[in-house]
PDB file of N, CA and C in Angstrom:
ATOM      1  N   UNK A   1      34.036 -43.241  -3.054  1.00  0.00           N
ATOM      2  CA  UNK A   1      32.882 -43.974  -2.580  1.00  0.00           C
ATOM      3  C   UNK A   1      31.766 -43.778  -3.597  1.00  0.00           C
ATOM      4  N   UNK A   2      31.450 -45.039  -4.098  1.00  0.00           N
ATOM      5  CA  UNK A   2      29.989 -45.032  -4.812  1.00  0.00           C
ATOM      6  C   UNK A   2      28.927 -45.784  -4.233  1.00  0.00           C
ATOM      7  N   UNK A   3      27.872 -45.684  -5.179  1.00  0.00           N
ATOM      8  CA  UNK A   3      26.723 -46.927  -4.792  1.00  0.00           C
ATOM      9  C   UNK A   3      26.998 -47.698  -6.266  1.00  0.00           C
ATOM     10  N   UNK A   4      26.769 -49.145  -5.262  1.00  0.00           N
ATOM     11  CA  UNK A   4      26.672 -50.249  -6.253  1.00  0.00           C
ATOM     12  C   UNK A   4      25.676 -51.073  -5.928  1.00  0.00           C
ATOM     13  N   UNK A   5      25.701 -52.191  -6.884  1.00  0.00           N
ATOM     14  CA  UNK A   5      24.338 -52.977  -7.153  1.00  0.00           C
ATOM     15  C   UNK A   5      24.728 -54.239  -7.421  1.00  0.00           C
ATOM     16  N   UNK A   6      24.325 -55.312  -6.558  1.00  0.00           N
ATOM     17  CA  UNK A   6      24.119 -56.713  -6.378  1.00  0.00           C
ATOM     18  C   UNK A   6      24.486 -57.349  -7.955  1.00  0.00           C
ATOM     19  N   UNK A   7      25.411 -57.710  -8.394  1.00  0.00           N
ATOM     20  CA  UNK A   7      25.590 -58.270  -9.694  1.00  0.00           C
ATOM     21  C   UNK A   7      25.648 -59.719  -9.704  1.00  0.00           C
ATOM     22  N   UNK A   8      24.638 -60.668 -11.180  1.00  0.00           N
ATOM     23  CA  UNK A   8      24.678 -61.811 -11.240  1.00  0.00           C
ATOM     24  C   UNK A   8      24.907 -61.818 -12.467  1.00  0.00           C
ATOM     25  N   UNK A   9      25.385 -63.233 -12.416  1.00  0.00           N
ATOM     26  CA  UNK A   9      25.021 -63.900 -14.017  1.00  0.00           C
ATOM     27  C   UNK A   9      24.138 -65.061 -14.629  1.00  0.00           C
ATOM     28  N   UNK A  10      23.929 -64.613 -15.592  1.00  0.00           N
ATOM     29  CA  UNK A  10      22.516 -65.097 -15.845  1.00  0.00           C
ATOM     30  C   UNK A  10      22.272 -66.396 -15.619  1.00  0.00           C
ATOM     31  N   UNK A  11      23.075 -67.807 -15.221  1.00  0.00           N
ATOM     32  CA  UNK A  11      22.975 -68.624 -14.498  1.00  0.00           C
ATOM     33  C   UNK A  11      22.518 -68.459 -13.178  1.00  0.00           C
ATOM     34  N   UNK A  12      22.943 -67.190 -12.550  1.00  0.00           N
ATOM     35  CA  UNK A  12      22.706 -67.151 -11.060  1.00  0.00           C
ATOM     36  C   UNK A  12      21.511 -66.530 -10.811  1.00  0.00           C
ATOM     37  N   UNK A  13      20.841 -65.937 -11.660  1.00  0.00           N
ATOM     38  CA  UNK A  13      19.603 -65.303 -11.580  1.00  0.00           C
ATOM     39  C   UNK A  13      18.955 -66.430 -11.590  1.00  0.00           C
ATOM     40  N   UNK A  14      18.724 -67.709 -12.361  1.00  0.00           N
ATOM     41  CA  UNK A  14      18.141 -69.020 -12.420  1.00  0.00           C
ATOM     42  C   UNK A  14      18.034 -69.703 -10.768  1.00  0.00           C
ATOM     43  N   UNK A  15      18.949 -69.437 -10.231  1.00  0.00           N
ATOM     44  CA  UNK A  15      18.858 -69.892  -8.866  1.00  0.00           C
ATOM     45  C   UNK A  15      18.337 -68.828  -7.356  1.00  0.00           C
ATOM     46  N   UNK A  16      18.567 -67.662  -7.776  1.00  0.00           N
ATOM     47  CA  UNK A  16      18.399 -66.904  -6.769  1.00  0.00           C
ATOM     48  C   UNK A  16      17.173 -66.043  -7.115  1.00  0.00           C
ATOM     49  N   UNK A  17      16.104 -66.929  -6.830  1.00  0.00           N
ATOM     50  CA  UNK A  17      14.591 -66.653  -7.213  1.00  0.00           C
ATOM     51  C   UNK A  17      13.903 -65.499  -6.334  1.00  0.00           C
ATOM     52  N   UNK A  18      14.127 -66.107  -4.741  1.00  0.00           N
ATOM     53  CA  UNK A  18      13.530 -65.214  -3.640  1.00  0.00           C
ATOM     54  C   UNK A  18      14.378 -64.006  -3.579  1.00  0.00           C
ATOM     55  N   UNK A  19      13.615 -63.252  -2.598  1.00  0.00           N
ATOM     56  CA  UNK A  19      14.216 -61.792  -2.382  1.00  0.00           C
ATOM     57  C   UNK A  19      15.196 -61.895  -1.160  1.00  0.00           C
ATOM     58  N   UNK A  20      15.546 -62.790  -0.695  1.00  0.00           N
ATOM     59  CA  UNK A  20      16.537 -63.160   0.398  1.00  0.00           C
ATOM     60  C   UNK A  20      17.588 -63.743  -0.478  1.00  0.00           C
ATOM     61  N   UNK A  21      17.708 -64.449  -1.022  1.00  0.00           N
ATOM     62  CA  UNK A  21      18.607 -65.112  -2.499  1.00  0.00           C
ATOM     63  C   UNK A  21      19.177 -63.911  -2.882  1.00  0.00           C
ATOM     64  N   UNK A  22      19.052 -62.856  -3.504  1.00  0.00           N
ATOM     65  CA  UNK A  22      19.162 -61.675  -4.160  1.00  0.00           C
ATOM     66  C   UNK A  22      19.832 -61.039  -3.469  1.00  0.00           C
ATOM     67  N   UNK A  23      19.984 -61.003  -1.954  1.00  0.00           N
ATOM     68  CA  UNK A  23      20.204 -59.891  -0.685  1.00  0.00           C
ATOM     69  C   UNK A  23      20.838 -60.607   0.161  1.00  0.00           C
ATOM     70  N   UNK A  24      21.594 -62.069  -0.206  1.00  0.00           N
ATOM     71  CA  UNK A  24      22.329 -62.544   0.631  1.00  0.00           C
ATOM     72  C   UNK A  24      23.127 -63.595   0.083  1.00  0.00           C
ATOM     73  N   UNK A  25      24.463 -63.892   0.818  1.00  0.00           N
ATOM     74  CA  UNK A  25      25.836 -64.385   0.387  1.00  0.00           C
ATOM     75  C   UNK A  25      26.096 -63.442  -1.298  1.00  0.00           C
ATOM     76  N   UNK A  26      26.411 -62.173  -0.931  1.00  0.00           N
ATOM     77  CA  UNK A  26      27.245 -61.428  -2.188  1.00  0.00           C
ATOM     78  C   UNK A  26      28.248 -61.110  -2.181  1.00  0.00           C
ATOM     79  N   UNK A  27      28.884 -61.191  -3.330  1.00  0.00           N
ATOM     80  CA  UNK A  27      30.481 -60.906  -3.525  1.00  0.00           C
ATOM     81  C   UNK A  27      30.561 -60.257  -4.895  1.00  0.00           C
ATOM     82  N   UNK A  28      29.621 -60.226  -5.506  1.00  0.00           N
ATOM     83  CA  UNK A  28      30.245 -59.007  -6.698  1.00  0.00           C
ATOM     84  C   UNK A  28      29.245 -57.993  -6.935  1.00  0.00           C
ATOM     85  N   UNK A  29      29.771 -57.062  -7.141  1.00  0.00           N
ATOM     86  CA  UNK A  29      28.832 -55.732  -7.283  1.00  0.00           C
ATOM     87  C   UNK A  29      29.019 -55.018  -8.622  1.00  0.00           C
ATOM     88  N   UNK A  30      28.284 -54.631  -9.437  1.00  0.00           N
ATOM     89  CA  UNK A  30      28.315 -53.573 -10.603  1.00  0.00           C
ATOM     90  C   UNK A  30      28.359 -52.043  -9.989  1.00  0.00           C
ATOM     91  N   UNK A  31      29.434 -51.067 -11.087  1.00  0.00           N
ATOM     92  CA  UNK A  31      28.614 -49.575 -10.661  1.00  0.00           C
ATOM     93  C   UNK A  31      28.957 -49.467 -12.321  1.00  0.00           C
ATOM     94  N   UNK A  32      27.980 -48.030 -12.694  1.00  0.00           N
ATOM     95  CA  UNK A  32      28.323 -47.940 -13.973  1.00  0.00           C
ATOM     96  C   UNK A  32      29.001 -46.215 -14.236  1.00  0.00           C
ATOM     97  N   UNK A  33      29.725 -46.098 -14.986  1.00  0.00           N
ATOM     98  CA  UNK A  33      30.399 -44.507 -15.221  1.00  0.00           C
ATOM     99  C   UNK A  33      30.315 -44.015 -16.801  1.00  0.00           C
ATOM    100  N   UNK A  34      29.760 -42.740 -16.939  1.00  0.00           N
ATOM    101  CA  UNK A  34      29.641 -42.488 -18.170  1.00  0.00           C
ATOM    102  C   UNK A  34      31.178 -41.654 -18.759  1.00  0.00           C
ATOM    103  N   UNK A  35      31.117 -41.863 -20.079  1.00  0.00           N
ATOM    104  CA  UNK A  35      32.854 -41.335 -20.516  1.00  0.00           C
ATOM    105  C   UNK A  35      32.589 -41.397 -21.840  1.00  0.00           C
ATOM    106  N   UNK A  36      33.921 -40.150 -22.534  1.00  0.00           N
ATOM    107  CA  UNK A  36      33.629 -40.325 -23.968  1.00  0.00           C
ATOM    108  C   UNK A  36      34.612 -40.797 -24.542  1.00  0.00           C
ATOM    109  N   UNK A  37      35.047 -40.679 -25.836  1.00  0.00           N
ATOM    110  CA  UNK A  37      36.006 -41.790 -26.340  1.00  0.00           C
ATOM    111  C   UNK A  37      37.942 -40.360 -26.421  1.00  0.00           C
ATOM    112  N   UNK A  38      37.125 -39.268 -26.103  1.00  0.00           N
ATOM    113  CA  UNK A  38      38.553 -38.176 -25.952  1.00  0.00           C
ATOM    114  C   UNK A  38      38.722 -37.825 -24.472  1.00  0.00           C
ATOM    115  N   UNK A  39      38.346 -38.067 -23.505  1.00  0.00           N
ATOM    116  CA  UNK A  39      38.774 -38.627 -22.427  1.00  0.00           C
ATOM    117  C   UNK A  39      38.052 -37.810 -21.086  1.00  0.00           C
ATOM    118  N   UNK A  40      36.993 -36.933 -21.919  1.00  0.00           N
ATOM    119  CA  UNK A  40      36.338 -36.252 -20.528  1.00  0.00           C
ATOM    120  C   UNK A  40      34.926 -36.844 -20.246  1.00  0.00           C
ATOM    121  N   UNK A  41      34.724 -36.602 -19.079  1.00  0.00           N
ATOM    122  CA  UNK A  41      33.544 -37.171 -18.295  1.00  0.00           C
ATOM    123  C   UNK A  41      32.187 -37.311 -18.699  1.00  0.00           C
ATOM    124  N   UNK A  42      31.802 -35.866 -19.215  1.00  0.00           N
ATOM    125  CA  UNK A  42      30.926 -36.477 -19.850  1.00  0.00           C
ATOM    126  C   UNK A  42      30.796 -35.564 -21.159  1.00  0.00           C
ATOM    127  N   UNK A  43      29.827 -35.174 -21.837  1.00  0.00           N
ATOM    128  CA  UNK A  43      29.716 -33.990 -23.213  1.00  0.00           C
ATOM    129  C   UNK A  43      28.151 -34.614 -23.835  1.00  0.00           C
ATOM    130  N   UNK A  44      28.390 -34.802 -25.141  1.00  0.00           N
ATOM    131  CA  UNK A  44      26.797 -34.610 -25.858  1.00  0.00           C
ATOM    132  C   UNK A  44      26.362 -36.041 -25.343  1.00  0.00           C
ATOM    133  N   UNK A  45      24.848 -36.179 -25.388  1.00  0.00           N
ATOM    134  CA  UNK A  45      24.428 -37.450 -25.492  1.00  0.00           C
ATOM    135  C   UNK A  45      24.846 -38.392 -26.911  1.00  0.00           C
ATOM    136  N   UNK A  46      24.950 -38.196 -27.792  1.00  0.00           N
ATOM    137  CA  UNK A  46      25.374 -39.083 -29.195  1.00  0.00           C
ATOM    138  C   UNK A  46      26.952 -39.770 -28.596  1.00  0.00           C
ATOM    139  N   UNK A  47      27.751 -38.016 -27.958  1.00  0.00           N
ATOM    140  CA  UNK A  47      29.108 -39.008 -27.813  1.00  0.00           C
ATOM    141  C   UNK A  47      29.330 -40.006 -26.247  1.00  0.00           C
ATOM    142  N   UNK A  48      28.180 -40.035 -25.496  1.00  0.00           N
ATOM    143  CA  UNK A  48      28.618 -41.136 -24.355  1.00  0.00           C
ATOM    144  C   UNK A  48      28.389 -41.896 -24.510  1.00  0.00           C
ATOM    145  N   UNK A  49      29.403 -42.457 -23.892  1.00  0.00           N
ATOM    146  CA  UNK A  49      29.215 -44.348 -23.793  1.00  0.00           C
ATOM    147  C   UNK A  49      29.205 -44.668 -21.771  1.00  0.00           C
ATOM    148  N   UNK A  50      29.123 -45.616 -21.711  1.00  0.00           N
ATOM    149  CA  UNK A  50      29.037 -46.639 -20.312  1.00  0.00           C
ATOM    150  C   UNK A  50      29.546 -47.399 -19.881  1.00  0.00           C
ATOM    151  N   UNK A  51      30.558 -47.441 -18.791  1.00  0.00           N
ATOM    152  CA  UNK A  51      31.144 -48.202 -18.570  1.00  0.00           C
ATOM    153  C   UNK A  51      31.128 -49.215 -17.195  1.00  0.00           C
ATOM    154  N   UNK A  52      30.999 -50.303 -17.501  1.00  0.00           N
ATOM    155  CA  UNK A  52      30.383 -50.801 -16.449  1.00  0.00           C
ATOM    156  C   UNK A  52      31.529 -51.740 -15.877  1.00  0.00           C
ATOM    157  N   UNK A  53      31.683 -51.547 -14.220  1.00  0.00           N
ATOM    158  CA  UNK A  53      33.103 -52.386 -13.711  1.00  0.00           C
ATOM    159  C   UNK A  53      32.280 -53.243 -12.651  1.00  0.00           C
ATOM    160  N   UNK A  54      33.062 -54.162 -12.698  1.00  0.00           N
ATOM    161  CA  UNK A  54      32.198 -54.879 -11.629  1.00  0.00           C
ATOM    162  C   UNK A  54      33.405 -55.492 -10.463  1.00  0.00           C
ATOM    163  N   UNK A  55      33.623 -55.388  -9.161  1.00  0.00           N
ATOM    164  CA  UNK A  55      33.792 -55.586  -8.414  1.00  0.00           C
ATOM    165  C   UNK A  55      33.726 -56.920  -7.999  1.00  0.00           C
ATOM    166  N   UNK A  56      34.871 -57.654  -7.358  1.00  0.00           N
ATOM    167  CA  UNK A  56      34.711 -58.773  -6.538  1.00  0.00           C
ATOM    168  C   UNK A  56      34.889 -58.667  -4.965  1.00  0.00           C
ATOM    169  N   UNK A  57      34.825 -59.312  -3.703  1.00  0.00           N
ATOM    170  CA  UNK A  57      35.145 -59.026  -2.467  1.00  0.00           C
ATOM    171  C   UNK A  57      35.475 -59.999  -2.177  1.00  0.00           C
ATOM    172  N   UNK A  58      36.438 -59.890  -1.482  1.00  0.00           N
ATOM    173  CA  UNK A  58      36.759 -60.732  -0.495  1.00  0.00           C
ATOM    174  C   UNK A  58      36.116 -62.045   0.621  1.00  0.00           C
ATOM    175  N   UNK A  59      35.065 -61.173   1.039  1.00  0.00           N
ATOM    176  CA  UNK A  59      34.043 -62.021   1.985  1.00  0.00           C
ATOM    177  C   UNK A  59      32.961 -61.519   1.503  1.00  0.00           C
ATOM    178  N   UNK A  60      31.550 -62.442   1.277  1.00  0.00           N
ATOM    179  CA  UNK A  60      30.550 -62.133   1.276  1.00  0.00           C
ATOM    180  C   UNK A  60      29.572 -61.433   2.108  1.00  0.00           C
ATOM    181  N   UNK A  61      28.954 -60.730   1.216  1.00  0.00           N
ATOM    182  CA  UNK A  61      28.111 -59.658   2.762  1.00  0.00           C
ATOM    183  C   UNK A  61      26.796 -60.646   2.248  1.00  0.00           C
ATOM    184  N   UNK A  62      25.864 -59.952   3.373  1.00  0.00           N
ATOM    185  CA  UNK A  62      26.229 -59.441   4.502  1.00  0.00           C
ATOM    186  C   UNK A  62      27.422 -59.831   5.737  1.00  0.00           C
ATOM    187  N   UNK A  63      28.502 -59.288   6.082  1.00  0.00           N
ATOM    188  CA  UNK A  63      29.574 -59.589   7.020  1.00  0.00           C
ATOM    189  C   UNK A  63      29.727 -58.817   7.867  1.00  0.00           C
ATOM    190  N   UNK A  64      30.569 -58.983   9.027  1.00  0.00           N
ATOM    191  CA  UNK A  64      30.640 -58.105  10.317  1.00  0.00           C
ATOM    192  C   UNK A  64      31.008 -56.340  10.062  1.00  0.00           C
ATOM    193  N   UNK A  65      31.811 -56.502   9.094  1.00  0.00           N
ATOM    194  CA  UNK A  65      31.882 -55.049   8.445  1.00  0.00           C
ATOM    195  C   UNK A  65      31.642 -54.591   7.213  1.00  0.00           C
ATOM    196  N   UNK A  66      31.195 -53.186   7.408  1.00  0.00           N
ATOM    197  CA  UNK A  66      30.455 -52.518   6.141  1.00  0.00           C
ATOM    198  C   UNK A  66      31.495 -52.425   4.884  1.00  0.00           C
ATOM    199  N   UNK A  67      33.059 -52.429   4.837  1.00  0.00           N
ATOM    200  CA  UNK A  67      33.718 -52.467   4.064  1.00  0.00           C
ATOM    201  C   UNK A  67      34.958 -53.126   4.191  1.00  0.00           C
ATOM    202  N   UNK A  68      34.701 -53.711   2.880  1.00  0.00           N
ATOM    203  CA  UNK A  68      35.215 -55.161   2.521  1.00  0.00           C
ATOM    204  C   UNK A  68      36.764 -55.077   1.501  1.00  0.00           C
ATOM    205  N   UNK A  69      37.648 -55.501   1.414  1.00  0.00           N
ATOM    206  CA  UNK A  69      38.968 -55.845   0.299  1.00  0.00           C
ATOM    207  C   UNK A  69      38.292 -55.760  -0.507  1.00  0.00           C
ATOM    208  N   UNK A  70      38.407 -55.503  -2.173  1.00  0.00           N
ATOM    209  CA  UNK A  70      38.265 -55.805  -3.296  1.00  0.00           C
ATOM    210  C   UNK A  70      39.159 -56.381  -4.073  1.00  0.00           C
ATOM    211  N   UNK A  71      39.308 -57.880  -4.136  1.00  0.00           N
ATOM    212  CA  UNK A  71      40.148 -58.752  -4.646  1.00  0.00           C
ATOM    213  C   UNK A  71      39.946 -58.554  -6.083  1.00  0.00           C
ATOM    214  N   UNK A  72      39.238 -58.296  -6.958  1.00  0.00           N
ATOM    215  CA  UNK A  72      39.178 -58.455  -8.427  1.00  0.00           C
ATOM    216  C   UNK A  72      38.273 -57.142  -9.185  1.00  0.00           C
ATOM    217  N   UNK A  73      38.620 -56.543 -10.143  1.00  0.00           N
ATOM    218  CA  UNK A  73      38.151 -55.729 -10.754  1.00  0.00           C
ATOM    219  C   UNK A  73      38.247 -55.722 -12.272  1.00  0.00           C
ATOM    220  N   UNK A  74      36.631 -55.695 -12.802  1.00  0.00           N
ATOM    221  CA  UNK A  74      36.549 -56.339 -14.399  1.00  0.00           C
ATOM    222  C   UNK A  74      35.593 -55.006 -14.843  1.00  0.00           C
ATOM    223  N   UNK A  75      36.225 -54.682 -15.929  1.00  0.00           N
ATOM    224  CA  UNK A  75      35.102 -53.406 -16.629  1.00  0.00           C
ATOM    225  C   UNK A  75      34.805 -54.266 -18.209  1.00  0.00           C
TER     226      UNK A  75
END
């Protein structure tokens, strides 16, 4: 279990102006994880990098339940 964050693309930011737009009909979410390139979690700041996956769902929330299928997963 993480926290994630409302993900658009930059077309969709063009349309979803208000703060109800932003906070409603969502289906993909970003989280981001830090990692180095020899395979542990984390170490110096010079050697991390970021990896960012983004999530698709099934049904758009807000929906009757708090957790949803995840049909698609893109890093």
């Amino acid at each position: 279990i993480t926290y994630v964050e409302p993900y658009f693309d930059t077309y969709e930011m063009k349309d979803r102006i208000t703060y109800f737009d932003k906070n409603y009909n969502l289906r993909r979410f970003v989280y981001c994880t830090p990692f180095t390139l020899d395979g542990r979690a984390h170490g110096d700041l010079h050697e991390q990098f970021k990896r960012k996956t983004i999530l698709t769902t099934s049904h758009a929330f807000p929906y009757i339940k708090t957790r949803i299928n995840i049909i698609h997963k893109e890093e």
